[in-house]
N, C-alpha and C. Protein backbone atom coordinates (compact mmCIF):
# COMPACT_ATOMS: atom_id res chain seq x y z
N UNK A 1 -18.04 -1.97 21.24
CA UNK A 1 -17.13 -2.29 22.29
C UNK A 1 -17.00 -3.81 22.42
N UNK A 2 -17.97 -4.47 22.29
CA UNK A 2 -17.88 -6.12 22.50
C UNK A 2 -16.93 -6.78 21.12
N UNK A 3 -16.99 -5.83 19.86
CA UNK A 3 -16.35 -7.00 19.11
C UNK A 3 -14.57 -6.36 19.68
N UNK A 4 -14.26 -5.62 20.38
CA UNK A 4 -13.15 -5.60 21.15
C UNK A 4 -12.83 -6.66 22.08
N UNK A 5 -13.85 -6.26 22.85
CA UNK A 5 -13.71 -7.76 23.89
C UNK A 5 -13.83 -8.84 23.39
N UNK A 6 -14.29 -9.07 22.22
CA UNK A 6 -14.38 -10.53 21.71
C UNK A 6 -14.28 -10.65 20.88
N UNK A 7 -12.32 -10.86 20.82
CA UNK A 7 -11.34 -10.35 19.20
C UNK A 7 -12.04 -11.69 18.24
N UNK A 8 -11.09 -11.87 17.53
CA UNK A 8 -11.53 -12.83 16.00
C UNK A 8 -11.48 -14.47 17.05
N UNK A 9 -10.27 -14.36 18.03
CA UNK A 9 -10.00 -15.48 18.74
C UNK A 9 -11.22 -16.34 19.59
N UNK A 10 -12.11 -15.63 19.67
CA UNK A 10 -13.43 -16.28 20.13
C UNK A 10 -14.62 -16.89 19.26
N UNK A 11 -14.40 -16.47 17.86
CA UNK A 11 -14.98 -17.21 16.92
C UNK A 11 -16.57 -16.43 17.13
N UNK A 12 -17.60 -17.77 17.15
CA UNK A 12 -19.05 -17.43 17.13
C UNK A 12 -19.58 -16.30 17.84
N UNK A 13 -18.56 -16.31 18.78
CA UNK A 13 -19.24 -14.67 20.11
C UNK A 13 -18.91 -13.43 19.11
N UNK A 14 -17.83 -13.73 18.67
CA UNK A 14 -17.34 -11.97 18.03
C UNK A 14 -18.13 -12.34 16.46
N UNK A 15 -18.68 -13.31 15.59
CA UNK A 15 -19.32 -12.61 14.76
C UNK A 15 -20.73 -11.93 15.19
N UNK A 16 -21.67 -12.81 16.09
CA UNK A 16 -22.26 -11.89 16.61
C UNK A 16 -22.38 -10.86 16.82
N UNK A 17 -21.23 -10.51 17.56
CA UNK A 17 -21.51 -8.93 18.08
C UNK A 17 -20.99 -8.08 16.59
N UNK A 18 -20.23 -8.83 16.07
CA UNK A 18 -19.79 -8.29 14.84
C UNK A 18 -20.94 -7.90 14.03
N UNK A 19 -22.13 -8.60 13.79
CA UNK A 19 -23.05 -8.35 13.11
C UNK A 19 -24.08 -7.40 13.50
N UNK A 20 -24.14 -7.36 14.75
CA UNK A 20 -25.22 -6.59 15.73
C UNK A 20 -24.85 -5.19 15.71
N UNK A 21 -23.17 -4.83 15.22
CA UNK A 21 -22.61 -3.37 15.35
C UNK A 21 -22.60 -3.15 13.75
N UNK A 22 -22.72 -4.07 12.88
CA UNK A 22 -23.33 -3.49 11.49
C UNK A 22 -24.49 -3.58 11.02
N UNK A 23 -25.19 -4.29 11.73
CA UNK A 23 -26.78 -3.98 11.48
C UNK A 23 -27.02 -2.38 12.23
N UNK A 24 -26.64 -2.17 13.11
CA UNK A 24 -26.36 -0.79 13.86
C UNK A 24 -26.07 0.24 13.16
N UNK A 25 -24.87 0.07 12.68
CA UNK A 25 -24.25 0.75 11.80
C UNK A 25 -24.93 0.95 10.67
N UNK A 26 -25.59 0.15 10.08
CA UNK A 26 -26.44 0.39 8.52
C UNK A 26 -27.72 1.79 9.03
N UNK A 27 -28.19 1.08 10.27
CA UNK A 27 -29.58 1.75 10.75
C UNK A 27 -29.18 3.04 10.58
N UNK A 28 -27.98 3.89 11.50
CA UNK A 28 -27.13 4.79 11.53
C UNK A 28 -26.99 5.56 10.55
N UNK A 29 -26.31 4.79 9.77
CA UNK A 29 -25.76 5.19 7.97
C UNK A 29 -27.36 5.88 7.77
N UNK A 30 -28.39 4.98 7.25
CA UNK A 30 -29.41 5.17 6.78
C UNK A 30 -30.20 6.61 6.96
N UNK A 31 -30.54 6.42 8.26
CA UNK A 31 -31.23 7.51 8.50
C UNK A 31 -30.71 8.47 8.91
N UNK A 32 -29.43 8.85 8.96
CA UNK A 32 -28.50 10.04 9.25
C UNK A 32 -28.42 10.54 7.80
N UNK A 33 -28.00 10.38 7.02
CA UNK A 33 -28.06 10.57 5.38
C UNK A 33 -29.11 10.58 5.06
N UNK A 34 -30.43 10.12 5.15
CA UNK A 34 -32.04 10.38 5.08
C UNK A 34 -32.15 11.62 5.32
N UNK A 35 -31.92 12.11 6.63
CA UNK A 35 -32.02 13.55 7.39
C UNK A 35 -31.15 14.37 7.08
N UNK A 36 -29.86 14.79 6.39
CA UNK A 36 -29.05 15.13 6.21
C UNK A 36 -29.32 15.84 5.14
N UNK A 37 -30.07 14.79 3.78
CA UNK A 37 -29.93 15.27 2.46
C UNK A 37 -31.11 16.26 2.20
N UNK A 38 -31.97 16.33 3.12
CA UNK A 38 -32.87 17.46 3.18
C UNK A 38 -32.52 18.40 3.42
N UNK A 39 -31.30 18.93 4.48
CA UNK A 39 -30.58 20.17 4.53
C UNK A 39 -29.98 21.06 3.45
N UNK A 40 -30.25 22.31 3.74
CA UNK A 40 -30.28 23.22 1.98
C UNK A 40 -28.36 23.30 2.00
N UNK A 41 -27.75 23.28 3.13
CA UNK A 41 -26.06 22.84 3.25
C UNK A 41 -25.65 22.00 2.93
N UNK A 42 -26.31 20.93 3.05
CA UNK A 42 -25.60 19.30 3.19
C UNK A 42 -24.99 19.38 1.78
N UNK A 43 -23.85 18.81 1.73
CA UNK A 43 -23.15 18.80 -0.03
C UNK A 43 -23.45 17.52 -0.21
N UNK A 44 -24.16 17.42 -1.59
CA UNK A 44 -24.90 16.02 -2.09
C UNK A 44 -23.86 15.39 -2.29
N UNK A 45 -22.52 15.24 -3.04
CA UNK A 45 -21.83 14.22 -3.05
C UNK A 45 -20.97 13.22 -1.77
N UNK A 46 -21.30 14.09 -0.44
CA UNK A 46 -21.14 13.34 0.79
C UNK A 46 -22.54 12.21 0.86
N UNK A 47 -23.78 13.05 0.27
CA UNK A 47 -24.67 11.96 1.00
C UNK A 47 -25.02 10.89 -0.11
N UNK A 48 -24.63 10.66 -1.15
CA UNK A 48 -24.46 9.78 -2.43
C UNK A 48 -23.17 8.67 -1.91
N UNK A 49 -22.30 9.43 -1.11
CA UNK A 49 -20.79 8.70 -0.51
C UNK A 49 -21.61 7.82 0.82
N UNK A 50 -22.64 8.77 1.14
CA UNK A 50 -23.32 8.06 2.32
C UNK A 50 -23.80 6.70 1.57
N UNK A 51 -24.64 6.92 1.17
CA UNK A 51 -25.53 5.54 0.78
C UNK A 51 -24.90 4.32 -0.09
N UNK A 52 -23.28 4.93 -0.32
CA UNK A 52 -22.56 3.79 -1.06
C UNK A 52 -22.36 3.25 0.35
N UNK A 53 -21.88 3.73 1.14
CA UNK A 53 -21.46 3.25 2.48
C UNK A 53 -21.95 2.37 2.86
N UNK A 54 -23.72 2.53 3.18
CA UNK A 54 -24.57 1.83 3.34
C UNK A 54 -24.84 0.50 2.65
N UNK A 55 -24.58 0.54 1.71
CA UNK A 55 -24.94 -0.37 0.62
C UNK A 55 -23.69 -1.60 0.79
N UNK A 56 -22.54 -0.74 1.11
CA UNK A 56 -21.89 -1.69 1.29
C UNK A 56 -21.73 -1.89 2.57
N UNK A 57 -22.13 -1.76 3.82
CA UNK A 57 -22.51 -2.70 4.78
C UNK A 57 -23.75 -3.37 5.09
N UNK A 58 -24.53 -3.35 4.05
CA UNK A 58 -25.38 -4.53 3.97
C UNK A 58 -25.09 -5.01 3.15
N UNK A 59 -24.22 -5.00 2.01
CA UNK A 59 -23.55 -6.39 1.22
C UNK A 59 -22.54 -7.11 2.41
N UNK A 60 -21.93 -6.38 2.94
CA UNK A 60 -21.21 -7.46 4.17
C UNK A 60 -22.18 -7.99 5.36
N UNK A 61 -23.10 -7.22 5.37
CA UNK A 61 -23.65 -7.91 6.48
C UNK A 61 -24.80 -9.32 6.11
N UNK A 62 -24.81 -8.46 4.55
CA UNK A 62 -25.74 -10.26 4.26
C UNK A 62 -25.12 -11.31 3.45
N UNK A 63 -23.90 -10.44 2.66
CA UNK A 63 -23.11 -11.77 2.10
C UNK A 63 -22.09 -12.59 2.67
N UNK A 64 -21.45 -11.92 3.71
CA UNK A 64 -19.96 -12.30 4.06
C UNK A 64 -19.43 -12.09 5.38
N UNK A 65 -18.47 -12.94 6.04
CA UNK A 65 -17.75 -12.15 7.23
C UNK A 65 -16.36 -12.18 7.37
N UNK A 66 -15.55 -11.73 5.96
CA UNK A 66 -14.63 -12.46 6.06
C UNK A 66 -13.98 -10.66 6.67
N UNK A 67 -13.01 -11.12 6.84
CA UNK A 67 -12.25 -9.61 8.19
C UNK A 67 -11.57 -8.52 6.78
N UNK A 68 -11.38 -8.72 5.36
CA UNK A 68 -11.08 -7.95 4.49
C UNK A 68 -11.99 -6.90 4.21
N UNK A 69 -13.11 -7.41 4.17
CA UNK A 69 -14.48 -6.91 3.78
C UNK A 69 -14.64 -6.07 4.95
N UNK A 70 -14.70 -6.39 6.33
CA UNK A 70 -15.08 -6.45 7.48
C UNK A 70 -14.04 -4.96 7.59
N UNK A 71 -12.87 -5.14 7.40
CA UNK A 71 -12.24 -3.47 7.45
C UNK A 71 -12.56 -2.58 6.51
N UNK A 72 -12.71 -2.88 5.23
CA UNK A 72 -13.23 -2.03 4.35
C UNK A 72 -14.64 -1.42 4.57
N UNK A 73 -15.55 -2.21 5.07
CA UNK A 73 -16.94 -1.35 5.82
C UNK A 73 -16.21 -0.32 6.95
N UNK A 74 -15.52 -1.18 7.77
CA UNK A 74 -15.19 0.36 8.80
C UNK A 74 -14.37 1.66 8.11
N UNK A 75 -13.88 1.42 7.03
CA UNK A 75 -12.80 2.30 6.82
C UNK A 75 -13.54 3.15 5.60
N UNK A 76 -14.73 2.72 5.51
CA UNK A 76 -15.37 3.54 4.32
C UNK A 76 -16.17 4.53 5.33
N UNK A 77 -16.75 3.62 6.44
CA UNK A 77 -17.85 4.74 7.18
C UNK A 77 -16.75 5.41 7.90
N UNK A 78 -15.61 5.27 8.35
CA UNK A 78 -14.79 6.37 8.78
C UNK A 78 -14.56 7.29 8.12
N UNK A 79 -14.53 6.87 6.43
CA UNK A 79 -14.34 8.17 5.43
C UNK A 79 -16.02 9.34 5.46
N UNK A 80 -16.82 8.17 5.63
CA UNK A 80 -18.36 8.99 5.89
C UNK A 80 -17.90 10.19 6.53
N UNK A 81 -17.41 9.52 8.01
CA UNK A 81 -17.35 10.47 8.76
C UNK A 81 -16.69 12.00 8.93
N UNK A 82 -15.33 11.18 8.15
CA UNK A 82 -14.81 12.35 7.88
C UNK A 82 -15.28 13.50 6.85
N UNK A 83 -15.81 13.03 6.01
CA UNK A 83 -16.73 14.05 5.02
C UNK A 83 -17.77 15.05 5.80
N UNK A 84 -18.38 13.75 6.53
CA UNK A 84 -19.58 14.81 7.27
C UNK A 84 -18.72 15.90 7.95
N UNK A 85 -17.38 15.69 8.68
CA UNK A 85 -17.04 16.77 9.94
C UNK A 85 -16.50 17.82 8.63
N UNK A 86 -16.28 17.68 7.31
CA UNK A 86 -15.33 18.78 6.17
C UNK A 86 -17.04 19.35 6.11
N UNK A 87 -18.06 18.40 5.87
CA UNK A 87 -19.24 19.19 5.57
C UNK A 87 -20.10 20.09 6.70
N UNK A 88 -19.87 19.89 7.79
CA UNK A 88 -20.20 20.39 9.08
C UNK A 88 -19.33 21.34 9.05
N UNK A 89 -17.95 21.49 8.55
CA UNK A 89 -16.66 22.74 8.47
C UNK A 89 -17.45 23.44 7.53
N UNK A 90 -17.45 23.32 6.36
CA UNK A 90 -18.16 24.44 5.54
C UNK A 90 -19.30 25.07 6.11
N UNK A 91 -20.14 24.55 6.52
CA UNK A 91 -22.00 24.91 6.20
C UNK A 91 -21.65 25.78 7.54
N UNK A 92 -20.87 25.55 8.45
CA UNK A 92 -20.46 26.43 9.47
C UNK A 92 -19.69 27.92 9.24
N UNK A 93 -18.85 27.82 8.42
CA UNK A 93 -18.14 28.60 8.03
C UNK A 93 -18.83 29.91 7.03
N UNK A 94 -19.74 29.03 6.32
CA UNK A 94 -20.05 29.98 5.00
C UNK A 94 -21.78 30.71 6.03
N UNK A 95 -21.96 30.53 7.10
CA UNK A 95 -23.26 31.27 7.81
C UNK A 95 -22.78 32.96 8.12
């Protein structure tokens, strides 16, 4: 919510918070896909999609902040997401 309130136009405040919601986000990534891939449902090529995810928001979070990069981390873990809710559709479906 803060790198909302504190668009690109504020400079040092919004990478901050910018960084604090992908260090977040990695933690997230990590151990949700940790726990996940132990499930006898979970479809492995979501949680392989997971840990690219991951991987690449800690290449942005330790190499770079430029706002290209910076959408491509959100728009990959949005694809996470969406995998998990197709993989949460199946493992539901096929019980």
């Amino acid at each position: 919510m803060m790198i909302g309130v504190y668009s690109e136009d504020y400079g040092t405040v919004h990478h901050f918070w910018s960084q604090v919601f992908f260090v977040f986000d990695l933690m997230v990534l990590i151990l949700a896909n940790v726990s996940l891939m132990t499930h006898r449902k979970f479809i492995r090529p979501v949680g392989y999609y997971g840990l690219v995810v991951a991987v690449v928001n800690l290449l942005f979070v330790a190499l770079s902040n430029t706002p290209i990069l910076e959408w491509f981390t959100v728009f990959t873990a949005l694809g996470y997401v969406a995998f998990l809710a197709y993989n949460t559709y199946k493992a539901s479906s096929s019980s």
